[in-house]
PDB file of N, CA and C in Angstrom:
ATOM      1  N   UNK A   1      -5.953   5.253  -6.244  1.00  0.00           N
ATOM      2  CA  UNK A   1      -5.370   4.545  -5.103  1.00  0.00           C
ATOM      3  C   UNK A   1      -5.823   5.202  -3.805  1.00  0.00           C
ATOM      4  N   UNK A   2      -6.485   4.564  -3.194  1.00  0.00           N
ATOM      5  CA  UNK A   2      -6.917   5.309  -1.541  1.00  0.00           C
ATOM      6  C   UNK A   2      -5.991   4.436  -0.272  1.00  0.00           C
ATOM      7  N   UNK A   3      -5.114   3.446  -1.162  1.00  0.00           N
ATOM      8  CA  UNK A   3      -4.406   3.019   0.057  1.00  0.00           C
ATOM      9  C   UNK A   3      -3.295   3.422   0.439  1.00  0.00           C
ATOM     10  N   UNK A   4      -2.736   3.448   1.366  1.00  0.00           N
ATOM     11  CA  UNK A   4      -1.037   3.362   1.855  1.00  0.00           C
ATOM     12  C   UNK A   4      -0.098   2.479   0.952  1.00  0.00           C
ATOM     13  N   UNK A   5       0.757   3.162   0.615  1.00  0.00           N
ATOM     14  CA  UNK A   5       1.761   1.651   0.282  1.00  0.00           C
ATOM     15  C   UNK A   5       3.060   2.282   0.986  1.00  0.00           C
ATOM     16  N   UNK A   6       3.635   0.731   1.781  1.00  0.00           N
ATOM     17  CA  UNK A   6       5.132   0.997   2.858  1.00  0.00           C
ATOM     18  C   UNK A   6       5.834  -0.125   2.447  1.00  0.00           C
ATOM     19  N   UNK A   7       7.132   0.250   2.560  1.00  0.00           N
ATOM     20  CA  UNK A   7       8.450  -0.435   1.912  1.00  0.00           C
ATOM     21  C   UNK A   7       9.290   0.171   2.880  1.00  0.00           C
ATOM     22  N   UNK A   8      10.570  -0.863   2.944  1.00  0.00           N
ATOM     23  CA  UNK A   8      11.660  -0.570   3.827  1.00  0.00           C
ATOM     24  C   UNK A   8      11.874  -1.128   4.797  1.00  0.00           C
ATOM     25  N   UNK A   9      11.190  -2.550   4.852  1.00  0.00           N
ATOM     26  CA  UNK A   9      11.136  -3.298   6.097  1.00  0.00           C
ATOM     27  C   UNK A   9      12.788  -3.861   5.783  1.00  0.00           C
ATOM     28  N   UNK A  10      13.051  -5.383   6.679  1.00  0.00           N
ATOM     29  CA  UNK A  10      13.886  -6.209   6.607  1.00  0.00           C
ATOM     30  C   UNK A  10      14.115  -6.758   7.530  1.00  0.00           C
ATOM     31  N   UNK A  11      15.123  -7.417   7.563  1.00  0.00           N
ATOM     32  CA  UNK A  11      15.760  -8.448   8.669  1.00  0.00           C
ATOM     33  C   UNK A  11      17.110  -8.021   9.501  1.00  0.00           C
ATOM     34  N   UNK A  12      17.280  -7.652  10.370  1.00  0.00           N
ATOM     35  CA  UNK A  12      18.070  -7.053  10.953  1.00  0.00           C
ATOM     36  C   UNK A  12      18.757  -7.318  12.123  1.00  0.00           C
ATOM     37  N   UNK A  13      19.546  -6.896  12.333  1.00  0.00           N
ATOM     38  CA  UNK A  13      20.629  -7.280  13.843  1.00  0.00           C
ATOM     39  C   UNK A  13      19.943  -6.801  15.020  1.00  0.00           C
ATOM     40  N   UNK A  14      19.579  -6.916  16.192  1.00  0.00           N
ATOM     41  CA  UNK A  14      19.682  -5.794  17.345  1.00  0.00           C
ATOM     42  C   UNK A  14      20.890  -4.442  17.379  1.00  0.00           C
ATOM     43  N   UNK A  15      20.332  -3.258  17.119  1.00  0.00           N
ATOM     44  CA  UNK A  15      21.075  -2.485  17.625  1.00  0.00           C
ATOM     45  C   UNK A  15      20.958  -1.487  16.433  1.00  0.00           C
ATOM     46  N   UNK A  16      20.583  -2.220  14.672  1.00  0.00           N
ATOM     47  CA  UNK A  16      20.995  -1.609  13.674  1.00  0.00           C
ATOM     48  C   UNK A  16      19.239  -0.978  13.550  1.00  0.00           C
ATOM     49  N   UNK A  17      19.621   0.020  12.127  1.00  0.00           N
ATOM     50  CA  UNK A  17      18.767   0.992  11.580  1.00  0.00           C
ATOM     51  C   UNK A  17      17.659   0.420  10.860  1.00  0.00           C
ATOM     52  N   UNK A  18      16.204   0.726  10.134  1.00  0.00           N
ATOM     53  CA  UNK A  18      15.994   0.665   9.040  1.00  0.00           C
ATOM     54  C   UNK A  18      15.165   2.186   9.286  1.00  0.00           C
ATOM     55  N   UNK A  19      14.515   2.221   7.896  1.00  0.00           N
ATOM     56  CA  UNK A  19      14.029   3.525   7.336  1.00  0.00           C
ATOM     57  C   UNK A  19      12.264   2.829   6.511  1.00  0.00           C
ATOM     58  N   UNK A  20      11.724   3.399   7.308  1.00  0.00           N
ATOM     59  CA  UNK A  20      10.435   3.134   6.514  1.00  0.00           C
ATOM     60  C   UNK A  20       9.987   4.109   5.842  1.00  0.00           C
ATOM     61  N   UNK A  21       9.166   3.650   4.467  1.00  0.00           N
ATOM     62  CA  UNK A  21       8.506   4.989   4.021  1.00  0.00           C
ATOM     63  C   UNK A  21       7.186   4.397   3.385  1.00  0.00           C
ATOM     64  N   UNK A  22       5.957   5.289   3.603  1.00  0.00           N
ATOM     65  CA  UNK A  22       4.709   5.298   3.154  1.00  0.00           C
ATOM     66  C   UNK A  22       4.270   5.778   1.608  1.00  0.00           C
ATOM     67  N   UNK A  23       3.559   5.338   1.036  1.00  0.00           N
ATOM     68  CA  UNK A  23       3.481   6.569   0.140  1.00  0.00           C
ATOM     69  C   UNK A  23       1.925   6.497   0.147  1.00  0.00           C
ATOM     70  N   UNK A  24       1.220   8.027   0.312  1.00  0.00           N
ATOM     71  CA  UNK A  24      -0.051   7.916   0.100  1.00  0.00           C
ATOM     72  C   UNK A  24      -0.706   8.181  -1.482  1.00  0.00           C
ATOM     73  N   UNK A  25      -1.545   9.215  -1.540  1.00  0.00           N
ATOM     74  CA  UNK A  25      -2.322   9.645  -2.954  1.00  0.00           C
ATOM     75  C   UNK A  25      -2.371  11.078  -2.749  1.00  0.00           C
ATOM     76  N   UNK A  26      -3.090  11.876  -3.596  1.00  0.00           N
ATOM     77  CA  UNK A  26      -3.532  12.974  -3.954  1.00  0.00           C
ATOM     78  C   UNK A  26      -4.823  13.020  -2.966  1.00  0.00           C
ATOM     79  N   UNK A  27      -5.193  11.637  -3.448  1.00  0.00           N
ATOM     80  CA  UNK A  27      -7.558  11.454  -2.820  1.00  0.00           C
ATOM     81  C   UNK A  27      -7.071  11.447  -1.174  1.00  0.00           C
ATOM     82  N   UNK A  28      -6.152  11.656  -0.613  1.00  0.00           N
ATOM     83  CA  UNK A  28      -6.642  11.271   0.811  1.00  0.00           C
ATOM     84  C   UNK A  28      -5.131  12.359   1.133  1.00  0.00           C
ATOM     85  N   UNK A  29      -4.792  13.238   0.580  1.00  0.00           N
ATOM     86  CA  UNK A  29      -3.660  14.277   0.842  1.00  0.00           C
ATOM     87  C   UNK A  29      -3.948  15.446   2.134  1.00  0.00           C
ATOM     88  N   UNK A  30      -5.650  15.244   2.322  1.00  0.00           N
ATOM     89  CA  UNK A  30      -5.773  16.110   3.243  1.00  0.00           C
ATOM     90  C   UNK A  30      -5.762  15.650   4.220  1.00  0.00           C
ATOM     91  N   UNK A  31      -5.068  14.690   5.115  1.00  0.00           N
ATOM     92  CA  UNK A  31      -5.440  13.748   6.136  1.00  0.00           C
ATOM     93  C   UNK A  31      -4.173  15.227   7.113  1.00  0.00           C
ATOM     94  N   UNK A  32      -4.769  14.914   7.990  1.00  0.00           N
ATOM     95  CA  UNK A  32      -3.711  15.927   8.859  1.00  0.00           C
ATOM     96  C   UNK A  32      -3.352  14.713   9.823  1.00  0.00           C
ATOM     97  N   UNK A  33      -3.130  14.588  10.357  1.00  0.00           N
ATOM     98  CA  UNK A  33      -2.643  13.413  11.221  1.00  0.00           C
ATOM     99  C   UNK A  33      -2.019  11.802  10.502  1.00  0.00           C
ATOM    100  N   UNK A  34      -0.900  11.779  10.677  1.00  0.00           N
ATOM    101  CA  UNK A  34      -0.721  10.497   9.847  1.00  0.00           C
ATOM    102  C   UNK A  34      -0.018   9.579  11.065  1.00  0.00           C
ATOM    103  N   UNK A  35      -0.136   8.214  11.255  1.00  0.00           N
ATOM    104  CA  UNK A  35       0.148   7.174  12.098  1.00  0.00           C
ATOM    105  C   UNK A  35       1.076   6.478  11.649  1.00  0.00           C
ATOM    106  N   UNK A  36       2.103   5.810  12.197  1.00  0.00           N
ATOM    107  CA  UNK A  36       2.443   4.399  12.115  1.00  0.00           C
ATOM    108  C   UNK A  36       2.566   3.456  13.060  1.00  0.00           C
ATOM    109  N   UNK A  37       1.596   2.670  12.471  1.00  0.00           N
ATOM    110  CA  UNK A  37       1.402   1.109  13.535  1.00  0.00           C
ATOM    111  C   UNK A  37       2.213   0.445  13.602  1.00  0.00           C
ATOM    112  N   UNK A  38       2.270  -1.077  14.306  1.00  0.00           N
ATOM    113  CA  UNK A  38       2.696  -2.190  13.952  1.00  0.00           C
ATOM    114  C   UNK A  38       1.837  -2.975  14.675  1.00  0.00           C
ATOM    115  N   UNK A  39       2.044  -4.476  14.035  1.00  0.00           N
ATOM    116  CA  UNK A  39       1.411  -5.395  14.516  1.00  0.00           C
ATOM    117  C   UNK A  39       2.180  -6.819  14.957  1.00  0.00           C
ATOM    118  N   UNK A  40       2.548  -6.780  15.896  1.00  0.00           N
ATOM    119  CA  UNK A  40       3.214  -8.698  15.915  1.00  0.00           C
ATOM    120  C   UNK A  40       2.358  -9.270  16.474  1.00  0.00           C
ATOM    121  N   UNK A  41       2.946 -10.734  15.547  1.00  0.00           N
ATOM    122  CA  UNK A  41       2.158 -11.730  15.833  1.00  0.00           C
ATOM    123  C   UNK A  41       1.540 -11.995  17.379  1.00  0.00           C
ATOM    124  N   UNK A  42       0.374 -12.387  17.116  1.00  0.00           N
ATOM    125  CA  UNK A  42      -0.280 -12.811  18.706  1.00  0.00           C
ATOM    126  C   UNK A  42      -1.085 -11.319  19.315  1.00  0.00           C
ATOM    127  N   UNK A  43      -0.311 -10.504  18.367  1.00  0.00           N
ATOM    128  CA  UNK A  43      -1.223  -8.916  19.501  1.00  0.00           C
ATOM    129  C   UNK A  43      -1.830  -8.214  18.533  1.00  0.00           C
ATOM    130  N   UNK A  44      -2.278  -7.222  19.194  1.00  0.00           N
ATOM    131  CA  UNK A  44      -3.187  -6.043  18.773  1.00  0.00           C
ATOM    132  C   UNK A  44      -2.179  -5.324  17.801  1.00  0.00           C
ATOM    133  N   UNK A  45      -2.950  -4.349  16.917  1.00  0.00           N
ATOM    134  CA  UNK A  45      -2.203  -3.588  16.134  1.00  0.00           C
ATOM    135  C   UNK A  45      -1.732  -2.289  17.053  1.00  0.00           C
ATOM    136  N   UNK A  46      -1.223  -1.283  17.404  1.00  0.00           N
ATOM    137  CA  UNK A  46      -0.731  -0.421  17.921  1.00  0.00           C
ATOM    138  C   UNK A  46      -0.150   0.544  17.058  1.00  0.00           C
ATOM    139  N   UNK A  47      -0.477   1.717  17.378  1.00  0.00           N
ATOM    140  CA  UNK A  47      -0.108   3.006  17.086  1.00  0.00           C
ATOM    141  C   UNK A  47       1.676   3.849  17.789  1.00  0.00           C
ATOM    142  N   UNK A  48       2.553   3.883  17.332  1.00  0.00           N
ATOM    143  CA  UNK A  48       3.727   3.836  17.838  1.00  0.00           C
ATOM    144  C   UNK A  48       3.866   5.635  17.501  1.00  0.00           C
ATOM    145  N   UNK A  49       3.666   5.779  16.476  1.00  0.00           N
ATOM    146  CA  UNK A  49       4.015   7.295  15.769  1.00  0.00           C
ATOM    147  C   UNK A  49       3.190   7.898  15.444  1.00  0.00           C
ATOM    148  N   UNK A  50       3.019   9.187  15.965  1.00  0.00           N
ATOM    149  CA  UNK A  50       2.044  10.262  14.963  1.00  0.00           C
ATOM    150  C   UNK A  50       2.498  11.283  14.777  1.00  0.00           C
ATOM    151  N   UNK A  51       2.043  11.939  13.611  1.00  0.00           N
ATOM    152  CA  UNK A  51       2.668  13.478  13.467  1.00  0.00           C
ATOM    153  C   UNK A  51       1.067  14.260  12.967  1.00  0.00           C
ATOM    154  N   UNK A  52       1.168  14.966  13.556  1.00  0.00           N
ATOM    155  CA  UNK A  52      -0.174  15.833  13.332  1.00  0.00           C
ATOM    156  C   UNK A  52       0.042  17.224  13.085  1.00  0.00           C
ATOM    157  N   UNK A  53      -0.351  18.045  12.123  1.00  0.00           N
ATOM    158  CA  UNK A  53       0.879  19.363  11.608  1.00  0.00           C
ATOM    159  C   UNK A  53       2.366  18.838  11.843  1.00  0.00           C
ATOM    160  N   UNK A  54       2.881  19.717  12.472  1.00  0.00           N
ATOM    161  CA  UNK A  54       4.249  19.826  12.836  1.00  0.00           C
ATOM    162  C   UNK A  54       4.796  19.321  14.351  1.00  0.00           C
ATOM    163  N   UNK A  55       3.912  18.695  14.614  1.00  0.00           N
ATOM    164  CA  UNK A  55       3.710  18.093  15.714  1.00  0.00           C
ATOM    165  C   UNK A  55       3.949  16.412  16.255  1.00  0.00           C
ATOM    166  N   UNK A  56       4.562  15.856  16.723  1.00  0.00           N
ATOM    167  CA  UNK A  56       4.744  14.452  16.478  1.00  0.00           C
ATOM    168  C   UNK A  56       4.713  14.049  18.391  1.00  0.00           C
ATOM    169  N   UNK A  57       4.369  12.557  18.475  1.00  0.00           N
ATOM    170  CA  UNK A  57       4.198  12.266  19.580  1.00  0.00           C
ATOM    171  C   UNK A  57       4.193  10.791  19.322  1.00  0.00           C
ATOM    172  N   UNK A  58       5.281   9.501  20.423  1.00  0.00           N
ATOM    173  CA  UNK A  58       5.433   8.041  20.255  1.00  0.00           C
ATOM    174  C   UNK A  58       5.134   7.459  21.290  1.00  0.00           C
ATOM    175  N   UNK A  59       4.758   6.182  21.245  1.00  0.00           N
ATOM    176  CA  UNK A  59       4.394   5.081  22.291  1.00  0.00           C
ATOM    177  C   UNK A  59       5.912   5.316  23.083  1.00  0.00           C
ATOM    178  N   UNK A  60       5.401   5.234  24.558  1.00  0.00           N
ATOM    179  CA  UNK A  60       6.519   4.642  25.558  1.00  0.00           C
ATOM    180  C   UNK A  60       7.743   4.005  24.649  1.00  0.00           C
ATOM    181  N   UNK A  61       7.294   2.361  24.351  1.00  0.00           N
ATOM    182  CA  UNK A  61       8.014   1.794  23.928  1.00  0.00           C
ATOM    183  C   UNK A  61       8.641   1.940  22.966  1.00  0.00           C
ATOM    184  N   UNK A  62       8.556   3.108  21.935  1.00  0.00           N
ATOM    185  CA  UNK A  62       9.946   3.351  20.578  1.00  0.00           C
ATOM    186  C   UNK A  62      10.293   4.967  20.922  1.00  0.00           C
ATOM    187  N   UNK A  63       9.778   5.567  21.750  1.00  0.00           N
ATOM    188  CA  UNK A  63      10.219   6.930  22.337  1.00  0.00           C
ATOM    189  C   UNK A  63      11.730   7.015  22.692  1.00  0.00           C
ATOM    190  N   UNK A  64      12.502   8.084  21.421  1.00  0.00           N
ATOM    191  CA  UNK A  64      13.777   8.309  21.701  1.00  0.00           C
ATOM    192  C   UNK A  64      14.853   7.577  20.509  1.00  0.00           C
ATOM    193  N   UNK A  65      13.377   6.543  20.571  1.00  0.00           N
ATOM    194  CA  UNK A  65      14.882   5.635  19.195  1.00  0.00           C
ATOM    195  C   UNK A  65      13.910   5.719  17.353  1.00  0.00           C
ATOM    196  N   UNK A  66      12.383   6.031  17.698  1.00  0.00           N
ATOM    197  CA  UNK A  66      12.386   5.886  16.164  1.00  0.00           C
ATOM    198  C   UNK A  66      11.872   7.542  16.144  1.00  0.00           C
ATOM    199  N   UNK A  67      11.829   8.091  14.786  1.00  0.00           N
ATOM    200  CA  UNK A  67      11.313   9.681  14.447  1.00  0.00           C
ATOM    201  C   UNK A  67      10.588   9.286  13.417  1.00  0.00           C
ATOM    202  N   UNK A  68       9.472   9.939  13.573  1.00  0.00           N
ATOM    203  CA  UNK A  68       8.294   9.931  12.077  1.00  0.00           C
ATOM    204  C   UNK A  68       8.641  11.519  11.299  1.00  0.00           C
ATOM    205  N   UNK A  69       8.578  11.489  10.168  1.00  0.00           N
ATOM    206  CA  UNK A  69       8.186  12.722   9.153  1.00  0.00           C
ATOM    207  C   UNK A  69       7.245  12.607   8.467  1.00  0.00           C
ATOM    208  N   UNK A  70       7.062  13.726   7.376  1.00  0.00           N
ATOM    209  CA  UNK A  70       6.048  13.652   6.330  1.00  0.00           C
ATOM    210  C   UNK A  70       7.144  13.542   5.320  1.00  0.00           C
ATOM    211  N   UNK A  71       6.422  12.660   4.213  1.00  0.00           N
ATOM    212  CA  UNK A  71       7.108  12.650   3.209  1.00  0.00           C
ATOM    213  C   UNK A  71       5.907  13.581   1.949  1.00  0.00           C
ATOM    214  N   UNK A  72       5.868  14.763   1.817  1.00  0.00           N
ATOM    215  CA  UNK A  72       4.743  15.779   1.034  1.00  0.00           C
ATOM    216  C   UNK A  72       5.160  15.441  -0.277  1.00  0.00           C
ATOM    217  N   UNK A  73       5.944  15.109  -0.770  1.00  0.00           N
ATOM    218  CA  UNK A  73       6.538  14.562  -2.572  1.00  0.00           C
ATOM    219  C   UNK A  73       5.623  13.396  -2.598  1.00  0.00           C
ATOM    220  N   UNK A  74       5.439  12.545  -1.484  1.00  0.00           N
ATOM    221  CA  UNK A  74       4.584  11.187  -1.991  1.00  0.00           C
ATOM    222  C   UNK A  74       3.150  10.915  -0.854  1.00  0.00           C
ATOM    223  N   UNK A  75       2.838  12.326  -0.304  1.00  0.00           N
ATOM    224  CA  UNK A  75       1.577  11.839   0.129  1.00  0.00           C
ATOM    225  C   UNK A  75       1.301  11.080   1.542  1.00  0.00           C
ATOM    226  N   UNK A  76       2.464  10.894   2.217  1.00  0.00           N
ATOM    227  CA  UNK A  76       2.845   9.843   2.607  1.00  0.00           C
ATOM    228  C   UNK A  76       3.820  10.301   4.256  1.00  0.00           C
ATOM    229  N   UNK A  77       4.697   9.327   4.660  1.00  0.00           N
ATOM    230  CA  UNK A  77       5.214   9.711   5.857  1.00  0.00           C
ATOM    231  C   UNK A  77       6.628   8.619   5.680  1.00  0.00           C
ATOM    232  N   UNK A  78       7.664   8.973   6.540  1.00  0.00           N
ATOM    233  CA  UNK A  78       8.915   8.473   6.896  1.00  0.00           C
ATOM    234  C   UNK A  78       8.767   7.894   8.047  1.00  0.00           C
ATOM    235  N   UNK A  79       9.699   6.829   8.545  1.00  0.00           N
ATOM    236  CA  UNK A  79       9.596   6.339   9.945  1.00  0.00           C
ATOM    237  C   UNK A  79      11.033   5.913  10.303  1.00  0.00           C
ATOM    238  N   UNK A  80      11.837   6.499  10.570  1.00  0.00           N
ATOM    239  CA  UNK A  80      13.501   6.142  11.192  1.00  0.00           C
ATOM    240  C   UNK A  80      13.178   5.306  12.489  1.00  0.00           C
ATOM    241  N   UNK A  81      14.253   4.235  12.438  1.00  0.00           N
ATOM    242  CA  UNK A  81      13.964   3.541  13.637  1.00  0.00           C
ATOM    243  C   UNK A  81      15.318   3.734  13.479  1.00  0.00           C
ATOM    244  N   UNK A  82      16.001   3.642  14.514  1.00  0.00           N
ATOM    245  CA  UNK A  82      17.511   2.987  15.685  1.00  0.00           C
ATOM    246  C   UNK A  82      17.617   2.128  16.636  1.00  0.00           C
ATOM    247  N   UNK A  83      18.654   1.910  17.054  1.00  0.00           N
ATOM    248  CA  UNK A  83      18.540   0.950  17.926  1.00  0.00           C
ATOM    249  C   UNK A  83      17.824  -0.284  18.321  1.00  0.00           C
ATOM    250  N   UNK A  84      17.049  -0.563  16.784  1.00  0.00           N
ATOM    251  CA  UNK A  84      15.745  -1.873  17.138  1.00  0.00           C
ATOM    252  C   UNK A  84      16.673  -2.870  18.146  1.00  0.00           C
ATOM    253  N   UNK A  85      15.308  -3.192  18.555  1.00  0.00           N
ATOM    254  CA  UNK A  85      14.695  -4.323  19.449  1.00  0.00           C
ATOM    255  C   UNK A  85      14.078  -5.915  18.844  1.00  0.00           C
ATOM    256  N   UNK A  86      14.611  -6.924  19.326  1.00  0.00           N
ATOM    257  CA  UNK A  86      13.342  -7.964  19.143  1.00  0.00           C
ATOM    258  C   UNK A  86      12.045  -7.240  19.059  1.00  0.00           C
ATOM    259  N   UNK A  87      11.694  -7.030  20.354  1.00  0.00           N
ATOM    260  CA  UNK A  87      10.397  -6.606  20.394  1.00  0.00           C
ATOM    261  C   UNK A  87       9.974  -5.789  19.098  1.00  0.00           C
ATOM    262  N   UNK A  88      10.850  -5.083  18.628  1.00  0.00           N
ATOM    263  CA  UNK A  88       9.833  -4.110  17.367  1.00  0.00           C
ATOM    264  C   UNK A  88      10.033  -5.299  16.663  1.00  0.00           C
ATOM    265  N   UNK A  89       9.956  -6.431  16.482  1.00  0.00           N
ATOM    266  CA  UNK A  89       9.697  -7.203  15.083  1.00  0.00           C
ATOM    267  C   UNK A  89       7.944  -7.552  15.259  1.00  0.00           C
ATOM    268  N   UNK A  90       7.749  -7.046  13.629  1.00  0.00           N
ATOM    269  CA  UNK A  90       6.051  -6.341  13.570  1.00  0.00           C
ATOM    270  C   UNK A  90       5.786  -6.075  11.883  1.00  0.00           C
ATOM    271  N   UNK A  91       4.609  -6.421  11.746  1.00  0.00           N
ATOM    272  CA  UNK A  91       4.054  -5.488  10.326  1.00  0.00           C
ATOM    273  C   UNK A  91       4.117  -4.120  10.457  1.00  0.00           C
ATOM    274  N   UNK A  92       4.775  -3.462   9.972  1.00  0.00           N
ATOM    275  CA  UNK A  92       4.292  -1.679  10.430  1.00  0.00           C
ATOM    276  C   UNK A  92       3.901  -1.229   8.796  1.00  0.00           C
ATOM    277  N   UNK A  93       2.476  -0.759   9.485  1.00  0.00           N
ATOM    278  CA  UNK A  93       1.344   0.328   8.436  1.00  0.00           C
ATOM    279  C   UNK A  93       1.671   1.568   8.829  1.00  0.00           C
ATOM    280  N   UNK A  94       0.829   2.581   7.605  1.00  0.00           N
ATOM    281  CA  UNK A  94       0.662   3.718   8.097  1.00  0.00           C
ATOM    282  C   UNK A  94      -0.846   3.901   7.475  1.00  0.00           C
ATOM    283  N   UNK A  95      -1.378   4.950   8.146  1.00  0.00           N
ATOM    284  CA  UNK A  95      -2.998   5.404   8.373  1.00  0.00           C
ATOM    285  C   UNK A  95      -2.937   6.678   8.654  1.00  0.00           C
ATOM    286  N   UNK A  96      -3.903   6.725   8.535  1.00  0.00           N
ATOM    287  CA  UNK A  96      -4.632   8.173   9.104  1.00  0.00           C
ATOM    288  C   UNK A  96      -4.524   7.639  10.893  1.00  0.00           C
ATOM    289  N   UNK A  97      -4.650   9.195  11.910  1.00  0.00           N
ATOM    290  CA  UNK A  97      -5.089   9.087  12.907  1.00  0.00           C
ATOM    291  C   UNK A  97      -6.428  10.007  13.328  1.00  0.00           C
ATOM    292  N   UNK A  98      -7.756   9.461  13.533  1.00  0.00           N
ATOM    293  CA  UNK A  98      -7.606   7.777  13.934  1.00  0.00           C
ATOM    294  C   UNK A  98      -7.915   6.762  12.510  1.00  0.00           C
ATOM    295  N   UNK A  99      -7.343   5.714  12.288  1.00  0.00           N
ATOM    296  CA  UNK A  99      -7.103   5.089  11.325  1.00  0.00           C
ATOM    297  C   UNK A  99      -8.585   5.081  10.204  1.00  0.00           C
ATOM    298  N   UNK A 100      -8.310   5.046   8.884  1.00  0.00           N
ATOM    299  CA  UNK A 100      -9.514   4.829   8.185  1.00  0.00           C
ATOM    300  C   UNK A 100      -9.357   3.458   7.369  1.00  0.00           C
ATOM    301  N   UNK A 101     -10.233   2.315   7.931  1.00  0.00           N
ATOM    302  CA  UNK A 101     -10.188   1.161   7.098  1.00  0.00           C
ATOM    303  C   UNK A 101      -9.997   1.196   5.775  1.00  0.00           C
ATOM    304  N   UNK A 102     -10.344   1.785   5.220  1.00  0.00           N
ATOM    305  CA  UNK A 102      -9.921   2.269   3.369  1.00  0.00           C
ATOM    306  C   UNK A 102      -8.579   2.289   3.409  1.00  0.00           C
ATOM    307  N   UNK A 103      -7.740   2.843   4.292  1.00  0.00           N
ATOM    308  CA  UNK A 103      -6.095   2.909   4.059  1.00  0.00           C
ATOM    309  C   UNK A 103      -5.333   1.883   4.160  1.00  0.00           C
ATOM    310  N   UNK A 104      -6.093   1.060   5.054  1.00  0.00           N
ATOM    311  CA  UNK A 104      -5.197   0.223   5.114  1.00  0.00           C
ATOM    312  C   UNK A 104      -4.273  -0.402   3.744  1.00  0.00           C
ATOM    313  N   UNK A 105      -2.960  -0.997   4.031  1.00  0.00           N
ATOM    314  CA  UNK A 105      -1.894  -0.836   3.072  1.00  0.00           C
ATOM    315  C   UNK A 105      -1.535  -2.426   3.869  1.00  0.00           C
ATOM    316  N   UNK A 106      -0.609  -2.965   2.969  1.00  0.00           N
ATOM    317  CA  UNK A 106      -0.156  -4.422   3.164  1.00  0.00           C
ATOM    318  C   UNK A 106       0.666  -4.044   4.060  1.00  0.00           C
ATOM    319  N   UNK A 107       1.333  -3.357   4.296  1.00  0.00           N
ATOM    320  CA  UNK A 107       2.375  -3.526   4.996  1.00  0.00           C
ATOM    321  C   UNK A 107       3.649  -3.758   4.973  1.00  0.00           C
ATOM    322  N   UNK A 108       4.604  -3.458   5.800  1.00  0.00           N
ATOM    323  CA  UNK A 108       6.326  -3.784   5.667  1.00  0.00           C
ATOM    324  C   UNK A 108       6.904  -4.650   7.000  1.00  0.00           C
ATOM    325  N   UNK A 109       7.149  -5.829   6.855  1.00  0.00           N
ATOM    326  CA  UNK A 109       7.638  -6.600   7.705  1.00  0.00           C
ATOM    327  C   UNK A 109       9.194  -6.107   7.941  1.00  0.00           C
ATOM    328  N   UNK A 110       9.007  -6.242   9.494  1.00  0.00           N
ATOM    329  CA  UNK A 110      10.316  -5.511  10.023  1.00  0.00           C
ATOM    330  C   UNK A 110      10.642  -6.792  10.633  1.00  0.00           C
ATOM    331  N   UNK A 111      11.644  -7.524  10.798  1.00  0.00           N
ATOM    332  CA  UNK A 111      12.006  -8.768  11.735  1.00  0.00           C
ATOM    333  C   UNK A 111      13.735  -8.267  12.285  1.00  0.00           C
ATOM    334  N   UNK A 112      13.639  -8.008  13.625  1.00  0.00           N
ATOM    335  CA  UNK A 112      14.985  -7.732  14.736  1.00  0.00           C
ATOM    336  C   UNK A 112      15.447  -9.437  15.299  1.00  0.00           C
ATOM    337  N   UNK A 113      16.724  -9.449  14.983  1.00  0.00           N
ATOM    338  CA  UNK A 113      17.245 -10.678  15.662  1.00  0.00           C
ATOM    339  C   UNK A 113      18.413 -10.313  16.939  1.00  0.00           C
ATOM    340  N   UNK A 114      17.941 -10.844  17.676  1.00  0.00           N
ATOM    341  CA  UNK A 114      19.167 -10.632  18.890  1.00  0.00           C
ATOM    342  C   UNK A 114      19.769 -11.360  19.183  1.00  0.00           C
TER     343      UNK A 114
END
């Protein structure tokens, strides 16, 4: 498996939680930088989260309300969101940073209703 696989999307209220999680492989365990995107409809994909070592850094727009981790049991990474927004309703991936087309992963549809 050289792809991502993410679960934990859903359909949700404004205001409430979800919890994303990635799981990577063994073949791509050395990635030091791991991302999570999203994509809504009509736009570009975007990079929201990174954690690079022990180090993490977010887009303007989810700064304060979502936290990325590593998840090292599966290869992979965590993504806490709070407080969603309409606006975060999106496919959110995770990748390498900067992304490697091989990773790409289907994805977890997140949909916020307000």
């Amino acid at each position: 498996q050289m792809q991502f696989v993410e679960s934990g999307g859903g359909s949700v209220q404004a205001g409430e939680s979800l919890r994303l999680s990635c799981a990577g492989s063994p073949k791509i365990v050395r990635i030091h930088s791991i991302g999570w995107y999203r994509q809504a409809p009509g736009k570009q994909r975007e990079l929201v989260a990174l954690i690079r070592g022990s180090s993490t850094s977010y887009s303007d727009s989810v700064k304060g309300r979502f936290t990325i981790s590593r998840d090292n049991a599966k290869y992979g990474s965590f993504l806490e969101m709070s407080s969603l927004e309409a606006d975060d309703t999106a496919v959110y991936y995770c990748n390498a940073s900067p992304p490697n087309r091989i990773y790409w992963g289907q994805g977890t549809q997140v949909t916020v209703s307000s």
